[in-house]
PDB file of N, CA and C in Angstrom:
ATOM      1  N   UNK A   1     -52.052 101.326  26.456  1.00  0.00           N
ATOM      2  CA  UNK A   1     -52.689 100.099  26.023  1.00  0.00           C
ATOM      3  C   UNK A   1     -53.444  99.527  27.215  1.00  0.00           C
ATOM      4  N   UNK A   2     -55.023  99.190  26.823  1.00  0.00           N
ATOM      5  CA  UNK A   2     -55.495  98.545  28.283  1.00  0.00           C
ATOM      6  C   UNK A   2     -56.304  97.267  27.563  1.00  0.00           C
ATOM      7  N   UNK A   3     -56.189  96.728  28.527  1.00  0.00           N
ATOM      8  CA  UNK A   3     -56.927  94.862  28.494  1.00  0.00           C
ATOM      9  C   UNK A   3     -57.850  95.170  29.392  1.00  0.00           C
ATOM     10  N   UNK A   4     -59.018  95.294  28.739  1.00  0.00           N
ATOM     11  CA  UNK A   4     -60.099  94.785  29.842  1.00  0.00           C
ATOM     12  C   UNK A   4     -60.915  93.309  30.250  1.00  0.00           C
ATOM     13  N   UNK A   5     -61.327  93.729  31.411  1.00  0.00           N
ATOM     14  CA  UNK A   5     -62.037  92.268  31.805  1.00  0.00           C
ATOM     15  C   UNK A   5     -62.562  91.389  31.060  1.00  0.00           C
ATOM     16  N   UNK A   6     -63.651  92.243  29.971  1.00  0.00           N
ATOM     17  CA  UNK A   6     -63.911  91.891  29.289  1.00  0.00           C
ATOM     18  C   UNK A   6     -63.482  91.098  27.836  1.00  0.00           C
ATOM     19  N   UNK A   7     -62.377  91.595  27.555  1.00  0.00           N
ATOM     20  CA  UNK A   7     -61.964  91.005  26.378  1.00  0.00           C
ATOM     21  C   UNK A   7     -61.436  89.176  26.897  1.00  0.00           C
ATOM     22  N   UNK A   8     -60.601  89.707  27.946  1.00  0.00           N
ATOM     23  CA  UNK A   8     -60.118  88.306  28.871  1.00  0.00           C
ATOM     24  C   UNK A   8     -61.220  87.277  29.040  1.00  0.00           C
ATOM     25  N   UNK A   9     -62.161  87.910  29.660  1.00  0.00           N
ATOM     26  CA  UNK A   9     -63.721  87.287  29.736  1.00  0.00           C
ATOM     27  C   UNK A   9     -63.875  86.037  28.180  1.00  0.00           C
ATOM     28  N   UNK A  10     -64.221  86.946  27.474  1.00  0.00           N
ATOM     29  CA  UNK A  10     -65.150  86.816  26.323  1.00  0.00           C
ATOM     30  C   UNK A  10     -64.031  85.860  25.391  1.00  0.00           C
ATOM     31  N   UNK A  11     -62.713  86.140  25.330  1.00  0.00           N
ATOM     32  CA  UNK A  11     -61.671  85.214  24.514  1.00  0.00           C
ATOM     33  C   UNK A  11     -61.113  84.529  25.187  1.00  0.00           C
ATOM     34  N   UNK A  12     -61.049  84.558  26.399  1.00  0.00           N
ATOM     35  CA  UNK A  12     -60.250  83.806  27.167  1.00  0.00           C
ATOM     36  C   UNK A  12     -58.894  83.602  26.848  1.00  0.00           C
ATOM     37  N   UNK A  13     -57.811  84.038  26.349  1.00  0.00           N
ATOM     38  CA  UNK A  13     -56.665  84.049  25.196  1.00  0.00           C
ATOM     39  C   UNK A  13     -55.583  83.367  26.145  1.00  0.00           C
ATOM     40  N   UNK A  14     -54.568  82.379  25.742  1.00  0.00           N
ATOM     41  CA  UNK A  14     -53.698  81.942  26.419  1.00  0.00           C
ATOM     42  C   UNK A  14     -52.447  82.981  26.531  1.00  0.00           C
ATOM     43  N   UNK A  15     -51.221  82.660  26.834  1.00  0.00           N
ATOM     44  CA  UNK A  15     -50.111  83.839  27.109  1.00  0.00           C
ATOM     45  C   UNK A  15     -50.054  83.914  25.704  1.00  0.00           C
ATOM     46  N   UNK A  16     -49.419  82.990  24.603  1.00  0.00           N
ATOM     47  CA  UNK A  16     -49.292  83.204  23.141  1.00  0.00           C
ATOM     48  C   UNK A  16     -50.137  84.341  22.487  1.00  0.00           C
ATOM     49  N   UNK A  17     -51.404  84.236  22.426  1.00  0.00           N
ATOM     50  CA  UNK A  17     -52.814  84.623  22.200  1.00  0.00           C
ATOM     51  C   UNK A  17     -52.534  86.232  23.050  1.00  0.00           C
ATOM     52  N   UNK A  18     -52.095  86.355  24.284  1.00  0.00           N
ATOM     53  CA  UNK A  18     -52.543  87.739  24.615  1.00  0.00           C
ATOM     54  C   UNK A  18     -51.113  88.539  24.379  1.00  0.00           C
ATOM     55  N   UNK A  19     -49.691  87.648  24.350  1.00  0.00           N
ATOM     56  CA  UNK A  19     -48.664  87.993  23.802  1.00  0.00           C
ATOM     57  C   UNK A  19     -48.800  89.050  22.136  1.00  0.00           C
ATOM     58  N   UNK A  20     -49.736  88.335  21.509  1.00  0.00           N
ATOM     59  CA  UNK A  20     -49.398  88.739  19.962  1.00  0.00           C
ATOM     60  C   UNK A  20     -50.580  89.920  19.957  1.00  0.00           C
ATOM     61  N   UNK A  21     -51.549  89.858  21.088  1.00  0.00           N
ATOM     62  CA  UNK A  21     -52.618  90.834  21.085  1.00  0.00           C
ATOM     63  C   UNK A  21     -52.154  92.303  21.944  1.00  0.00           C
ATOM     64  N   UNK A  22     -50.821  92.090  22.695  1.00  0.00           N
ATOM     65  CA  UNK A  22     -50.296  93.368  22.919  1.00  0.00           C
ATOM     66  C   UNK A  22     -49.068  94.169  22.027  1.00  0.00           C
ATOM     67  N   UNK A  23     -48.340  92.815  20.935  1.00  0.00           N
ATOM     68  CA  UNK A  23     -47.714  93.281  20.172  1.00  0.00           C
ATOM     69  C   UNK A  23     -48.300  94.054  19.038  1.00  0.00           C
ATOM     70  N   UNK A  24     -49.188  93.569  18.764  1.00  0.00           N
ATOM     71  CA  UNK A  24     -50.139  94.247  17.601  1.00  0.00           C
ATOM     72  C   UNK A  24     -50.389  95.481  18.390  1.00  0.00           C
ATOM     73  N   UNK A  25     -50.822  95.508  18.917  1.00  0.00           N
ATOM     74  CA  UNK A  25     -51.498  97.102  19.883  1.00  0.00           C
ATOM     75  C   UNK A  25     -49.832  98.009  20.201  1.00  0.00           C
ATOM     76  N   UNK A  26     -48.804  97.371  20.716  1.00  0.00           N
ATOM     77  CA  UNK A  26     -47.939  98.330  20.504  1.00  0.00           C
ATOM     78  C   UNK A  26     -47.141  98.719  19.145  1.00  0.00           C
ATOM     79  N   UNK A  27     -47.570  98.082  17.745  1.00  0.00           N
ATOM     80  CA  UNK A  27     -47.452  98.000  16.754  1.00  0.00           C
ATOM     81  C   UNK A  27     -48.238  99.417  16.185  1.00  0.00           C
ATOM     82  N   UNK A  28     -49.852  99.654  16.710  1.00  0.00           N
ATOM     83  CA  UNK A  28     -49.825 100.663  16.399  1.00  0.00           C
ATOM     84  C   UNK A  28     -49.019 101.762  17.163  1.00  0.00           C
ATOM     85  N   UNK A  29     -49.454 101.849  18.246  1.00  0.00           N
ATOM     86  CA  UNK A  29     -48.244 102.941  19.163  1.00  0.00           C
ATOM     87  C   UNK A  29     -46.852 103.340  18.736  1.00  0.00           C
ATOM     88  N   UNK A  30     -46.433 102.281  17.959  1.00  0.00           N
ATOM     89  CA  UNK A  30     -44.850 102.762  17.534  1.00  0.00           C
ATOM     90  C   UNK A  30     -45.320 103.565  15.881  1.00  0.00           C
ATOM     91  N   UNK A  31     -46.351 103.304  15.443  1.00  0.00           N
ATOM     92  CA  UNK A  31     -45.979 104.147  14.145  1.00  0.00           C
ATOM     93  C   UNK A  31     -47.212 104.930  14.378  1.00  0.00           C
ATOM     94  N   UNK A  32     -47.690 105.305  15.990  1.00  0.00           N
ATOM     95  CA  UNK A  32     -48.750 106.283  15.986  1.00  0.00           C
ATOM     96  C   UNK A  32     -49.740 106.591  15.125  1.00  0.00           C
ATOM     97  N   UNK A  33     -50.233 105.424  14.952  1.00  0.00           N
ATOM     98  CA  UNK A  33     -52.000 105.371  14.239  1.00  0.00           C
ATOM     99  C   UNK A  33     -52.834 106.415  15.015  1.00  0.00           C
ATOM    100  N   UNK A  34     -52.867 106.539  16.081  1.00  0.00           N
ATOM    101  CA  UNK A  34     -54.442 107.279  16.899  1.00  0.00           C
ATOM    102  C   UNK A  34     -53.706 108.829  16.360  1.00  0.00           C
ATOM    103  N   UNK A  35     -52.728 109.088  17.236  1.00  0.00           N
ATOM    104  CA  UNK A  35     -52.204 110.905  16.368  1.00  0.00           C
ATOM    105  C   UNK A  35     -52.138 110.419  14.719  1.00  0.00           C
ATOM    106  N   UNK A  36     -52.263 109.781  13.737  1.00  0.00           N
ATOM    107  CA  UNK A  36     -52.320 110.082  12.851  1.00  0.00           C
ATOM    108  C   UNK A  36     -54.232 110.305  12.430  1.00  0.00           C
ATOM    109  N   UNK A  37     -54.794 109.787  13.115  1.00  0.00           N
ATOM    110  CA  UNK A  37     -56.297 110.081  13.007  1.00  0.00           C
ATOM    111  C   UNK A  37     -56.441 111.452  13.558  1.00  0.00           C
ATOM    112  N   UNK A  38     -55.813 111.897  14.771  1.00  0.00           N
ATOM    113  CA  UNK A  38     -56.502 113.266  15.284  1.00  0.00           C
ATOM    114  C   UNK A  38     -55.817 113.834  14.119  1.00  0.00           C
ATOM    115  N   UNK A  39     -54.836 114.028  13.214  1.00  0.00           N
ATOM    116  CA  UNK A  39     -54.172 115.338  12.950  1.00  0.00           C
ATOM    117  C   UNK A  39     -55.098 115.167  11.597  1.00  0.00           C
ATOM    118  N   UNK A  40     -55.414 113.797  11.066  1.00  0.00           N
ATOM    119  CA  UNK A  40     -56.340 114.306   9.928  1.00  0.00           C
ATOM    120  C   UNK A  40     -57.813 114.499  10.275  1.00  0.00           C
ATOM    121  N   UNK A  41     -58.270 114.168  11.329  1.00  0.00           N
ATOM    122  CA  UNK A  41     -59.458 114.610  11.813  1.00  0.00           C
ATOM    123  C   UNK A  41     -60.117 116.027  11.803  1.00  0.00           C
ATOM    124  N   UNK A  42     -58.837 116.812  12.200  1.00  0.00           N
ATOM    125  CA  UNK A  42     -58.633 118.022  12.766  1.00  0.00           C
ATOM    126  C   UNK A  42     -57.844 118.751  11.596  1.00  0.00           C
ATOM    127  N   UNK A  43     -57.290 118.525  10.688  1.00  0.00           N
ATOM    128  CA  UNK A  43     -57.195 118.651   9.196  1.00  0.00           C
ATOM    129  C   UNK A  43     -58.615 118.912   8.390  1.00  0.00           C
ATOM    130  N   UNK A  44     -59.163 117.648   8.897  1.00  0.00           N
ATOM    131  CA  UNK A  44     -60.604 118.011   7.910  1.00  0.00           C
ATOM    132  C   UNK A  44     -61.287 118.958   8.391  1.00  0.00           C
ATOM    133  N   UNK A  45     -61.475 119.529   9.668  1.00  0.00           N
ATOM    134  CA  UNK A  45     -62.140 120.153  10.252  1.00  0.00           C
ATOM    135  C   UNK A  45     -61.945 121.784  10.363  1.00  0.00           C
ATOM    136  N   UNK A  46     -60.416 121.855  10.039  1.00  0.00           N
ATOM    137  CA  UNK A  46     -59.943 122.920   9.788  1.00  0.00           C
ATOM    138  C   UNK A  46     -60.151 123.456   8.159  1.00  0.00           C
ATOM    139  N   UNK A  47     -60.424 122.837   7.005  1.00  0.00           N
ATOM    140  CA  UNK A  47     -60.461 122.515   6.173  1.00  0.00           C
ATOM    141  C   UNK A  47     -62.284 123.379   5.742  1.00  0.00           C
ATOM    142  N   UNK A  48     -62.955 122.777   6.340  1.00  0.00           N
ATOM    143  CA  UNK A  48     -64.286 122.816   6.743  1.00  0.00           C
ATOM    144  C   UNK A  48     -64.923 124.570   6.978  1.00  0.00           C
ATOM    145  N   UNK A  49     -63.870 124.537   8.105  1.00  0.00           N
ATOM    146  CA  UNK A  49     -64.017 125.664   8.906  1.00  0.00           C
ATOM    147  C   UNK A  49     -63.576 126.832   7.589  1.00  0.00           C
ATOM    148  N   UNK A  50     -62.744 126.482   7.296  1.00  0.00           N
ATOM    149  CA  UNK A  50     -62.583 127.890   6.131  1.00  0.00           C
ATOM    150  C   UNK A  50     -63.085 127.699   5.382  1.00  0.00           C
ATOM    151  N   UNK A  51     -64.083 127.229   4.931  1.00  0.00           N
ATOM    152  CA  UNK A  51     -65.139 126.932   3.515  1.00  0.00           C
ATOM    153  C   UNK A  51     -66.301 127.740   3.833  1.00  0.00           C
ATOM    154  N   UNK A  52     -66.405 127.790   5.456  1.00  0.00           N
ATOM    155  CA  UNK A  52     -67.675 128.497   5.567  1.00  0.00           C
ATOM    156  C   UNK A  52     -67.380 129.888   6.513  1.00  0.00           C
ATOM    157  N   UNK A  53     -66.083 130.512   6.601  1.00  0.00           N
ATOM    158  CA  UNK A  53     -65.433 130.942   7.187  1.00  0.00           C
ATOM    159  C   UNK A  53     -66.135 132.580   6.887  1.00  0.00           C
ATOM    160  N   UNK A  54     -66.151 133.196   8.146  1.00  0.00           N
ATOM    161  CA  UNK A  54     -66.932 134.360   8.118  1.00  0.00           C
ATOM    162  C   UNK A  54     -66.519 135.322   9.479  1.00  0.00           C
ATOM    163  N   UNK A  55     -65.661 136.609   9.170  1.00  0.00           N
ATOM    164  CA  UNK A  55     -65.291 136.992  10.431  1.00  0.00           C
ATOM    165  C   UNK A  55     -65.921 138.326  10.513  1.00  0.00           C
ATOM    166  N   UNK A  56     -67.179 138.598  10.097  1.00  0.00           N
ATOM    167  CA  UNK A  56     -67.783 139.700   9.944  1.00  0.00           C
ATOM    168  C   UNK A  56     -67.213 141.206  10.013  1.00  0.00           C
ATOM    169  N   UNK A  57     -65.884 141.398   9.442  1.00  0.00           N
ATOM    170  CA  UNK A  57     -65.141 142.479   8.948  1.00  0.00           C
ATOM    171  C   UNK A  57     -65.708 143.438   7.955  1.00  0.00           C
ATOM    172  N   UNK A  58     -66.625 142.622   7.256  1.00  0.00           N
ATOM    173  CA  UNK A  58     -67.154 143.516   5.929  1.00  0.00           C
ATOM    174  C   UNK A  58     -66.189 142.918   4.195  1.00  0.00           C
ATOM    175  N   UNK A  59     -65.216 142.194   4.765  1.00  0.00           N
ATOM    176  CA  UNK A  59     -64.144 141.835   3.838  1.00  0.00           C
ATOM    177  C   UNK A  59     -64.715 140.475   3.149  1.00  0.00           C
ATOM    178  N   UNK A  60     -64.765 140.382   2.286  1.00  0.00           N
ATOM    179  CA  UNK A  60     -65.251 139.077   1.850  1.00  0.00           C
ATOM    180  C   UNK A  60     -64.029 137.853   1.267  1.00  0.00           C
ATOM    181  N   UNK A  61     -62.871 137.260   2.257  1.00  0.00           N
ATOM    182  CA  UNK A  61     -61.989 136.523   2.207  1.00  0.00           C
ATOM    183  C   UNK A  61     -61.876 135.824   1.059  1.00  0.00           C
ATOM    184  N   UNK A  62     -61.049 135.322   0.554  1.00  0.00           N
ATOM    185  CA  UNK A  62     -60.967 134.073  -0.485  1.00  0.00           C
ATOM    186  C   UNK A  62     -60.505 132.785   0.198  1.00  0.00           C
ATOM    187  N   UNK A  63     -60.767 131.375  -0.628  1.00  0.00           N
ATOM    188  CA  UNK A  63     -60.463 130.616   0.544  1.00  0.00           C
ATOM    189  C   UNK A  63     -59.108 130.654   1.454  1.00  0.00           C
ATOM    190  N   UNK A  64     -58.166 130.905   0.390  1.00  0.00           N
ATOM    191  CA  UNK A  64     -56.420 131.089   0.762  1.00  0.00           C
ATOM    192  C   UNK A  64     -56.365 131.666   2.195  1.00  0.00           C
ATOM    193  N   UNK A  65     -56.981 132.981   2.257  1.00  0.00           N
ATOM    194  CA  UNK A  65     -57.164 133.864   3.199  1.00  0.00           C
ATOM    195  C   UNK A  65     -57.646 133.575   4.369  1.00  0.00           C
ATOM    196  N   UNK A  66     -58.985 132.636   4.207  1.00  0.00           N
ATOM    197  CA  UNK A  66     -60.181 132.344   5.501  1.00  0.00           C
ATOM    198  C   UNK A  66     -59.069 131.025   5.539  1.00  0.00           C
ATOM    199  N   UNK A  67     -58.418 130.277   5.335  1.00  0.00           N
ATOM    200  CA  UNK A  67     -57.758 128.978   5.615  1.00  0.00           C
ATOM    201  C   UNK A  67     -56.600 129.381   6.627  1.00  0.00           C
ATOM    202  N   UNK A  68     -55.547 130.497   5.764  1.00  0.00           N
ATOM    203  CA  UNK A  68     -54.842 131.333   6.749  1.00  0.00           C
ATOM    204  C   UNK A  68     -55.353 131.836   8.118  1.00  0.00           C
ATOM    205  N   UNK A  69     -56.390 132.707   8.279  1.00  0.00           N
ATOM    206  CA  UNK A  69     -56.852 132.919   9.211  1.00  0.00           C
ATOM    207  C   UNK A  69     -57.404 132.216  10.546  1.00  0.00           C
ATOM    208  N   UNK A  70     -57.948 131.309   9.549  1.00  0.00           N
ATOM    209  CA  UNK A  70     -58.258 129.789  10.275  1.00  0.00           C
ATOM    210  C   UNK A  70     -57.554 129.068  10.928  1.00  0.00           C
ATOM    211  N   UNK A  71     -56.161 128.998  10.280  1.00  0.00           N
ATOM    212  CA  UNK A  71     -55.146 128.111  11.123  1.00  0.00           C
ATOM    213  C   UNK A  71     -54.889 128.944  12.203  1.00  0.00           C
ATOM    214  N   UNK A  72     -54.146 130.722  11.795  1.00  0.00           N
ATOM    215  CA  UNK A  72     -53.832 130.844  12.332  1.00  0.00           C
ATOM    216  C   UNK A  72     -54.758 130.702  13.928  1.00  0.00           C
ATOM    217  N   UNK A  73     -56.039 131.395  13.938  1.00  0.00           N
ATOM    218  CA  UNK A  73     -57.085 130.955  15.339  1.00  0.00           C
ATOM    219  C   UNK A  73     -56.406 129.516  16.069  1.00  0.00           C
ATOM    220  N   UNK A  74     -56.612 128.627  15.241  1.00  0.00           N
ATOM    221  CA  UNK A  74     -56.294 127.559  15.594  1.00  0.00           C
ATOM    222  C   UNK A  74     -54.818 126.882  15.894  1.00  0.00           C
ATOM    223  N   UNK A  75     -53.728 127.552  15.332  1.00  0.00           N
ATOM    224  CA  UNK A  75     -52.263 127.070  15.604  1.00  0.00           C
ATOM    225  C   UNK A  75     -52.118 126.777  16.885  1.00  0.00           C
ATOM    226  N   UNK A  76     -52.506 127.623  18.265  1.00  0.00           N
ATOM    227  CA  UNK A  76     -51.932 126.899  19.265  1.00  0.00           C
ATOM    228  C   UNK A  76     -52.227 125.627  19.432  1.00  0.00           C
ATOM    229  N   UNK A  77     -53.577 124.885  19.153  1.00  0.00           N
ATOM    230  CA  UNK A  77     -53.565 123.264  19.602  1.00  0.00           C
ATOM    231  C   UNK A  77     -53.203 122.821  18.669  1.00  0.00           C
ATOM    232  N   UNK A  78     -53.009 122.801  17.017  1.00  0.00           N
ATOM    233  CA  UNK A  78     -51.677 121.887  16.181  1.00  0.00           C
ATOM    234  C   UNK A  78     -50.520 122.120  17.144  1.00  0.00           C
ATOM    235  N   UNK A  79     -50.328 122.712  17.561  1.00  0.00           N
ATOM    236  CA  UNK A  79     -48.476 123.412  17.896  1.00  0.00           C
ATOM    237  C   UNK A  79     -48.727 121.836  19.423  1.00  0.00           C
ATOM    238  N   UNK A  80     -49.924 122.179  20.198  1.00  0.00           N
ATOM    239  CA  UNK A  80     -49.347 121.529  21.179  1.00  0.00           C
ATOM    240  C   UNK A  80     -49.480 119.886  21.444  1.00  0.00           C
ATOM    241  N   UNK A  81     -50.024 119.407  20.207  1.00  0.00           N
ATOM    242  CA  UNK A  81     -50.702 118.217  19.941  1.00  0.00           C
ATOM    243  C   UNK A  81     -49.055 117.284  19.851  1.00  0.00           C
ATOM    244  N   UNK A  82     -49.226 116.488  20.667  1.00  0.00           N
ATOM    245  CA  UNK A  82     -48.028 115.317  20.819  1.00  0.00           C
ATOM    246  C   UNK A  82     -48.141 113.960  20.553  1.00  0.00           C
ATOM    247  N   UNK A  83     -47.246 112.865  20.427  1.00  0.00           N
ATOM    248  CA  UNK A  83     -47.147 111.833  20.000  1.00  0.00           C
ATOM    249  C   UNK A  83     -47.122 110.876  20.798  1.00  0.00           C
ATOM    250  N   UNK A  84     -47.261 111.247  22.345  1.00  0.00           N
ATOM    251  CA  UNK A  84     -46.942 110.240  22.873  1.00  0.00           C
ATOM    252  C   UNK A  84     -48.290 110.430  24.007  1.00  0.00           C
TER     253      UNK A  84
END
């Protein structure tokens, strides 16, 4: 969580005011809003990727297949993606 100059600047917020503006912010942190954006970000993208999925084998995949394949390419960064 960071406070910049700017926000201090521009609201000027008393302790109350910057009290409830770091509880809210660790409010998301405890039920991990930002990892819940990358994993559907990167959901959609994986998603994507096997729709147009092409590994020039000669095999012409179905989506099941190019999605499988897809993850699998991709499993190590789901696997190493963390919460904190």
């Amino acid at each position: 969580i960071f406070i910049t100059q700017k926000l201090l600047t521009d609201l000027s917020p008393n302790d109350d005011e910057l009290a409830t503006l770091l509880g809210h912010e660790i409010g998301h942190v405890l039920h991990r809003h930002s990892m819940k954006r990358v994993l559907a970000n990167n959901l959609i993208s994986l998603l994507l990727e096997a729709l147009v999925y092409e590994d020039n084998d000669g095999y012409d995949e179905n989506f099941g297949e190019a999605l499988g394949e897809t993850m699998l390419k991709h499993g190590k960064e789901f696997a190493t993606l963390s919460y904190s």
